[in-house]
C-alpha atoms as a PDB file:
ATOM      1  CA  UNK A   1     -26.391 -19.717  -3.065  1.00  0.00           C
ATOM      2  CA  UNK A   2     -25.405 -16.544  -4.503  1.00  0.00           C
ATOM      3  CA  UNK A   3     -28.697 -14.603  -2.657  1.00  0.00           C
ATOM      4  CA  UNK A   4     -27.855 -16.550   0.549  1.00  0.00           C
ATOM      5  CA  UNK A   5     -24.141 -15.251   0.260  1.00  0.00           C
ATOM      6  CA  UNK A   6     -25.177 -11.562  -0.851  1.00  0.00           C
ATOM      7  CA  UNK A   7     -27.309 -11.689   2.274  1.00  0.00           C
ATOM      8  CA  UNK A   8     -24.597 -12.381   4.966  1.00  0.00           C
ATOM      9  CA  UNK A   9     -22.345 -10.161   3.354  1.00  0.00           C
ATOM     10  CA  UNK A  10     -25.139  -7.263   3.602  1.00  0.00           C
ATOM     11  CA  UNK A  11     -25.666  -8.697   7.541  1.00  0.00           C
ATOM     12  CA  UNK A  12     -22.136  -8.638   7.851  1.00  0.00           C
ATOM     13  CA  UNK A  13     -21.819  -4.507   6.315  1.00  0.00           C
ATOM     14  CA  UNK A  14     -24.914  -4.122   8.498  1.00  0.00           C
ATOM     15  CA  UNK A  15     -22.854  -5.019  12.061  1.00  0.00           C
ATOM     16  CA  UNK A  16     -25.073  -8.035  12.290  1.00  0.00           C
ATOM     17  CA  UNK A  17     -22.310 -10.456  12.354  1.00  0.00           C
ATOM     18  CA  UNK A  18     -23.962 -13.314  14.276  1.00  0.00           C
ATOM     19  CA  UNK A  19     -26.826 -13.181  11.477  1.00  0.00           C
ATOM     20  CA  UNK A  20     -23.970 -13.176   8.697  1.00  0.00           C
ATOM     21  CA  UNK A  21     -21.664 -15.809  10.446  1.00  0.00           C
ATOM     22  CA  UNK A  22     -24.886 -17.790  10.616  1.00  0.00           C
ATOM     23  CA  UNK A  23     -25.738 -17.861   7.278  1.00  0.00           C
ATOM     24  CA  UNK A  24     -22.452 -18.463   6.083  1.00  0.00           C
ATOM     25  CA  UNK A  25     -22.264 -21.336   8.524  1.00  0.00           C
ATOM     26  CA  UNK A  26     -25.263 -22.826   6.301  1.00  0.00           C
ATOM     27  CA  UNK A  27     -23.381 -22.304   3.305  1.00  0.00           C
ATOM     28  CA  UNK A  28     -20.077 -23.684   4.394  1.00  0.00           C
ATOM     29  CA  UNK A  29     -22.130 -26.978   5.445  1.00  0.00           C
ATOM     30  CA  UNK A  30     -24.225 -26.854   2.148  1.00  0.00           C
ATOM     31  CA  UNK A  31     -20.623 -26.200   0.086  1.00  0.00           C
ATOM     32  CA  UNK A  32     -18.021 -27.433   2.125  1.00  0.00           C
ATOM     33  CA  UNK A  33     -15.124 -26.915  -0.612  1.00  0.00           C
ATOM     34  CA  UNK A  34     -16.085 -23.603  -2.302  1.00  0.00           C
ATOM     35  CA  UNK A  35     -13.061 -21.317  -1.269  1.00  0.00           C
ATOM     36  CA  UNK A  36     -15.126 -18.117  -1.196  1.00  0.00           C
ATOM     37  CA  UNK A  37     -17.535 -19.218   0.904  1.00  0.00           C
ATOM     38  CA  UNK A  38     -14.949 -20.429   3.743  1.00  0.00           C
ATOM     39  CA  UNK A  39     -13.102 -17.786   2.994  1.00  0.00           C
ATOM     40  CA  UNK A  40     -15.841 -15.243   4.301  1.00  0.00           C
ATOM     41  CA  UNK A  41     -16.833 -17.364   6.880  1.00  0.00           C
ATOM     42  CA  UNK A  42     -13.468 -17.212   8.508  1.00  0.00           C
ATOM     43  CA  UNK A  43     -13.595 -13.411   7.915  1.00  0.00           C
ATOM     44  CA  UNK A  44     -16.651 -13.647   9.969  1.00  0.00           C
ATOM     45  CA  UNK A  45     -15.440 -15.525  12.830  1.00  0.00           C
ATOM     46  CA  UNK A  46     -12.434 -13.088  12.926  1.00  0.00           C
ATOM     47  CA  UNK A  47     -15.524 -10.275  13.285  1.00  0.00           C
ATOM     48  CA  UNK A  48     -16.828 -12.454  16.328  1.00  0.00           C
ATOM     49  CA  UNK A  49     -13.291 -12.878  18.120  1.00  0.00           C
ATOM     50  CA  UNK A  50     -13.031 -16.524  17.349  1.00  0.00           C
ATOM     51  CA  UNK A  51      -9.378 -16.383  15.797  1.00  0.00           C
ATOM     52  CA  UNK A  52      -8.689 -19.821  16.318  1.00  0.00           C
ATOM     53  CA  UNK A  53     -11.794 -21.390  14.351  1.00  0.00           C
ATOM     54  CA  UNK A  54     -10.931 -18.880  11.614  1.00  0.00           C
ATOM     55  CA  UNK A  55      -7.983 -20.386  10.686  1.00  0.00           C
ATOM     56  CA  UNK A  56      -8.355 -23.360   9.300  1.00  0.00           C
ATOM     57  CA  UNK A  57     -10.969 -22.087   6.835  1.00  0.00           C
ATOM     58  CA  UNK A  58      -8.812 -19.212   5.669  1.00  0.00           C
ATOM     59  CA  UNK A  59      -6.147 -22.201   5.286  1.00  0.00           C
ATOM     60  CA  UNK A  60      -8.769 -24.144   3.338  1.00  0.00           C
ATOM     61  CA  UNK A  61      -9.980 -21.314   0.948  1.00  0.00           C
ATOM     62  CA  UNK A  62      -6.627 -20.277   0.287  1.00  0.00           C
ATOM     63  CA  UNK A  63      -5.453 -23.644  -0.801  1.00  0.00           C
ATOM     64  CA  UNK A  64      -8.401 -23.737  -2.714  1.00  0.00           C
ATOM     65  CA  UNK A  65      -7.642 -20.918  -4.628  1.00  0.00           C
ATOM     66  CA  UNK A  66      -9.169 -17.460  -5.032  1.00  0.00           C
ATOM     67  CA  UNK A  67      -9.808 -14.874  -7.274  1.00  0.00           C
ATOM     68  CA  UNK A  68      -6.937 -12.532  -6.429  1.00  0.00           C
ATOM     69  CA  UNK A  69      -8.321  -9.829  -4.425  1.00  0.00           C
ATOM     70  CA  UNK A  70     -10.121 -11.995  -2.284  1.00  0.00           C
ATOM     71  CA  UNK A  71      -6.804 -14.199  -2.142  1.00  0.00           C
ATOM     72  CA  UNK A  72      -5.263 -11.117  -0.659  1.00  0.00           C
ATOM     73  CA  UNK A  73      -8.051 -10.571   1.504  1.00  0.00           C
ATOM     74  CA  UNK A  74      -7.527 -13.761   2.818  1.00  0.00           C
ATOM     75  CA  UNK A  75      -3.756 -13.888   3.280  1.00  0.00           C
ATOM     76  CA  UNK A  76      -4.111 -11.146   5.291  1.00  0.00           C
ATOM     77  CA  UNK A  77      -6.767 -12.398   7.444  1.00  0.00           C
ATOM     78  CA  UNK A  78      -4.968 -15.173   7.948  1.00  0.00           C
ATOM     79  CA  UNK A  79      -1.746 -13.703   8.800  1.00  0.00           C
ATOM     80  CA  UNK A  80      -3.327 -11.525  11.096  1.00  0.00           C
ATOM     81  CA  UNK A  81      -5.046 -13.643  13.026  1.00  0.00           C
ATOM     82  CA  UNK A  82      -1.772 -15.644  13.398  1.00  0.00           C
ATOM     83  CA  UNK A  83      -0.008 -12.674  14.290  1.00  0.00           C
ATOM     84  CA  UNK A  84      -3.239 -11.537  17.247  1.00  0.00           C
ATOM     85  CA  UNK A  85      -2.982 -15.092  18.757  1.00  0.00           C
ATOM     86  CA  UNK A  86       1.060 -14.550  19.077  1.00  0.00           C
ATOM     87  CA  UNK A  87       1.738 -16.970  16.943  1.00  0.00           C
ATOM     88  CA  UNK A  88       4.466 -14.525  15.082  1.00  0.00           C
ATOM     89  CA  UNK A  89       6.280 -17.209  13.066  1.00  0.00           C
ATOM     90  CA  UNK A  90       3.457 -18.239  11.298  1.00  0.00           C
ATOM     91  CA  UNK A  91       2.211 -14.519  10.864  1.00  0.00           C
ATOM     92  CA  UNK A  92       5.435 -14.111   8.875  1.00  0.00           C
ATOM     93  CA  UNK A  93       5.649 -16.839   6.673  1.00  0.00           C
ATOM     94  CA  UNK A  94       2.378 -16.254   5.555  1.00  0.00           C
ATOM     95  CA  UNK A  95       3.141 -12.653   5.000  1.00  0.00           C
ATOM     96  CA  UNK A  96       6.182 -13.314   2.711  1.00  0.00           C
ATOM     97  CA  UNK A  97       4.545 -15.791   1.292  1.00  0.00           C
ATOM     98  CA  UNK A  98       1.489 -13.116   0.414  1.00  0.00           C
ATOM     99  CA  UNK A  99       3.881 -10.496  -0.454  1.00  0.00           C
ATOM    100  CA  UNK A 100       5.964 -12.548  -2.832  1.00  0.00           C
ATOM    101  CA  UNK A 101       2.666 -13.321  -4.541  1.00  0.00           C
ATOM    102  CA  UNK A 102       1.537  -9.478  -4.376  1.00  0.00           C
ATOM    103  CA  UNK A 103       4.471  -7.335  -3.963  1.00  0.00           C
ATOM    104  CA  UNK A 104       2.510  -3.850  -4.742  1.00  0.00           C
ATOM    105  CA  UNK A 105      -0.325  -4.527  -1.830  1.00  0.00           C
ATOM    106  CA  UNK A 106       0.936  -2.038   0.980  1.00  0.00           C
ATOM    107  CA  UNK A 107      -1.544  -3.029   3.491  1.00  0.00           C
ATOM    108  CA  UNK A 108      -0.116  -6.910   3.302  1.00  0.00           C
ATOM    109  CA  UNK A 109       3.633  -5.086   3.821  1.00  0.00           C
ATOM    110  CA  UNK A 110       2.297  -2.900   6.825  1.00  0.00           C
ATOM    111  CA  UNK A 111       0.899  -6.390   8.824  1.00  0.00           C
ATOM    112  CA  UNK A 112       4.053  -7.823   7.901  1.00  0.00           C
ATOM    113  CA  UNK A 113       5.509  -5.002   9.672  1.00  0.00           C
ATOM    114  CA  UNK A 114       3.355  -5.198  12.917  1.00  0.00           C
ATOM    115  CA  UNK A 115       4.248  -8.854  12.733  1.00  0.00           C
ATOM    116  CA  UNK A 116       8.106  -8.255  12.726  1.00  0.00           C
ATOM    117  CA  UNK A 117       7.806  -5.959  15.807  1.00  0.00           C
ATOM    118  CA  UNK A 118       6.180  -8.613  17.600  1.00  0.00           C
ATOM    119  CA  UNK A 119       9.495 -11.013  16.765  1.00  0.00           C
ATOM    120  CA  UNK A 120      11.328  -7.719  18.205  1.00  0.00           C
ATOM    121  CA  UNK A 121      13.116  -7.409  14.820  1.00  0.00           C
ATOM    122  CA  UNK A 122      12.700  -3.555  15.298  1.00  0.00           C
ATOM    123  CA  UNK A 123      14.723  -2.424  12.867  1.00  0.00           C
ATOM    124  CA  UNK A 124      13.136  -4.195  10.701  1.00  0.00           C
ATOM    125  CA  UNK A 125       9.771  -3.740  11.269  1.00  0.00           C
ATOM    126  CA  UNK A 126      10.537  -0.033  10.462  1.00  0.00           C
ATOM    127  CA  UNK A 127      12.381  -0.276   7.610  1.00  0.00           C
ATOM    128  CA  UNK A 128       9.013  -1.981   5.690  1.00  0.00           C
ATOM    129  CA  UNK A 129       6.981   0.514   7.373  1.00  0.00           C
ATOM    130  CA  UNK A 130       8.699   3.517   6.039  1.00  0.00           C
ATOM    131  CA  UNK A 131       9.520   2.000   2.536  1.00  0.00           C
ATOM    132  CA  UNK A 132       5.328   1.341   2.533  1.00  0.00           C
ATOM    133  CA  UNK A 133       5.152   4.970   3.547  1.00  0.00           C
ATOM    134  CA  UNK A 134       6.801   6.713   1.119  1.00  0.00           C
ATOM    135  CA  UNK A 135       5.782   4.545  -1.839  1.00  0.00           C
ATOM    136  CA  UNK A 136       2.027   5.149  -0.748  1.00  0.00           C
ATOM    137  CA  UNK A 137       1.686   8.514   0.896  1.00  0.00           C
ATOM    138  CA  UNK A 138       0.492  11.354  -1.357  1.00  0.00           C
ATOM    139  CA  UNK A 139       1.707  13.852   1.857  1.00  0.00           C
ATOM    140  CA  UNK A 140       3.788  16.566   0.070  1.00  0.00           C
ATOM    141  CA  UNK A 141       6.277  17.578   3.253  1.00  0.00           C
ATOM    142  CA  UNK A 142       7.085  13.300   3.281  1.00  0.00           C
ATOM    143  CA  UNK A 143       7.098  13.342  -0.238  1.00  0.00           C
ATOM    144  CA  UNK A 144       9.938  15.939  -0.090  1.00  0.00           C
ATOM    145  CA  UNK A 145      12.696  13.759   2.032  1.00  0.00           C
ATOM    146  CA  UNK A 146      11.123  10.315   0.083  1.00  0.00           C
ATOM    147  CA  UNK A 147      14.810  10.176  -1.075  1.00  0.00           C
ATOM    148  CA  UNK A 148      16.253  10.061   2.586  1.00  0.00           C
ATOM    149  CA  UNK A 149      13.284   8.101   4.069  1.00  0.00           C
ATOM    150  CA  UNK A 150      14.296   5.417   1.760  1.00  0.00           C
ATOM    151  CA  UNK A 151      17.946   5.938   2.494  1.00  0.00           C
ATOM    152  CA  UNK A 152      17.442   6.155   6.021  1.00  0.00           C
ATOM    153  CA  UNK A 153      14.859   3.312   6.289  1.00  0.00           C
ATOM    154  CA  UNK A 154      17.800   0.290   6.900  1.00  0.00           C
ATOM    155  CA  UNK A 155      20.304   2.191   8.705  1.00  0.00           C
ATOM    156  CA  UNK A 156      18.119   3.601  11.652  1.00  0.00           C
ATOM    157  CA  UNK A 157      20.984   2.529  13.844  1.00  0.00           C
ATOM    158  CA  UNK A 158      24.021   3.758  12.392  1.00  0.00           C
ATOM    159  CA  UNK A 159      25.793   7.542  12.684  1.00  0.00           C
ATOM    160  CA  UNK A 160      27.754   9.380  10.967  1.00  0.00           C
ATOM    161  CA  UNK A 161      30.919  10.694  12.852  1.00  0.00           C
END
């Protein structure tokens, strides 16, 4: 199994993601329940633009359990694709529910934040983005205002008179 697996994941590195969704398809049927497994097969049908197949075996692997980063890895794949077939709800609970878990993974905040855009909570949306950018950036001129990005970050909207 683990040569078969290596091999779609080199396919998959490769651009040859029919060959690697292939032979993962092969594993999934020869180990239906093994979370990694279904967890880069869904990866792989998110590769060939088949969201909506994907999600059920990121749901699968997750509940499953994973080691943890491929438990992130698949929290945000599966967030994602909720959040690229507009379903924005579900993008967000799984988001929380992936941040909660993993509260220092910046990517998982900045999907969140894509997602809350897409539920037109603006402010929002910008508020995690910023926070994610000053806590991550190693930029020295955003470093310098890091103090008044923060501040700034939930109070886009108001002014001082």
């Amino acid at each position: 199994m683990e040569t078969e697996l290596s091999a779609a994941l080199k396919w998959r590195a490769a651009g040859e993601y029919d060959k690697s969704s292939r032979l993962l398809l092969d594993l999934v049927r020869k180990l239906p329940d093994d979370p990694l497994i279904l967890y880069q097969y869904a990866w792989s049908l998110d590769l060939l633009g088949e969201e909506r197949k994907a999600i059920c075996f990121y749901e699968k692997a997750i509940s499953l359990g994973l080691p943890k980063e491929e438990m992130e890895g698949a929290f945000l794949g599966l967030g994602s694709t909720y959040r690229t077939l507009g379903d924005y709800e579900k993008a967000s609970e799984v988001f929380l529910q992936a941040i909660k878990q993993y509260p220092d993974n910046s990517a998982l905040r900045v999907f969140y934040a894509m997602t809350l855009y897409n539920l037109e909570k603006h402010e929002k949306a910008m508020e995690v983005l910023l926070t994610a950018l000053v806590e991550t950036t190693a930029d020295e001129n955003i470093l310098k205002y890091k103090k008044a990005i923060r501040f700034y970050s939930d109070k886009l909207n108001e002014t001082w008179k």
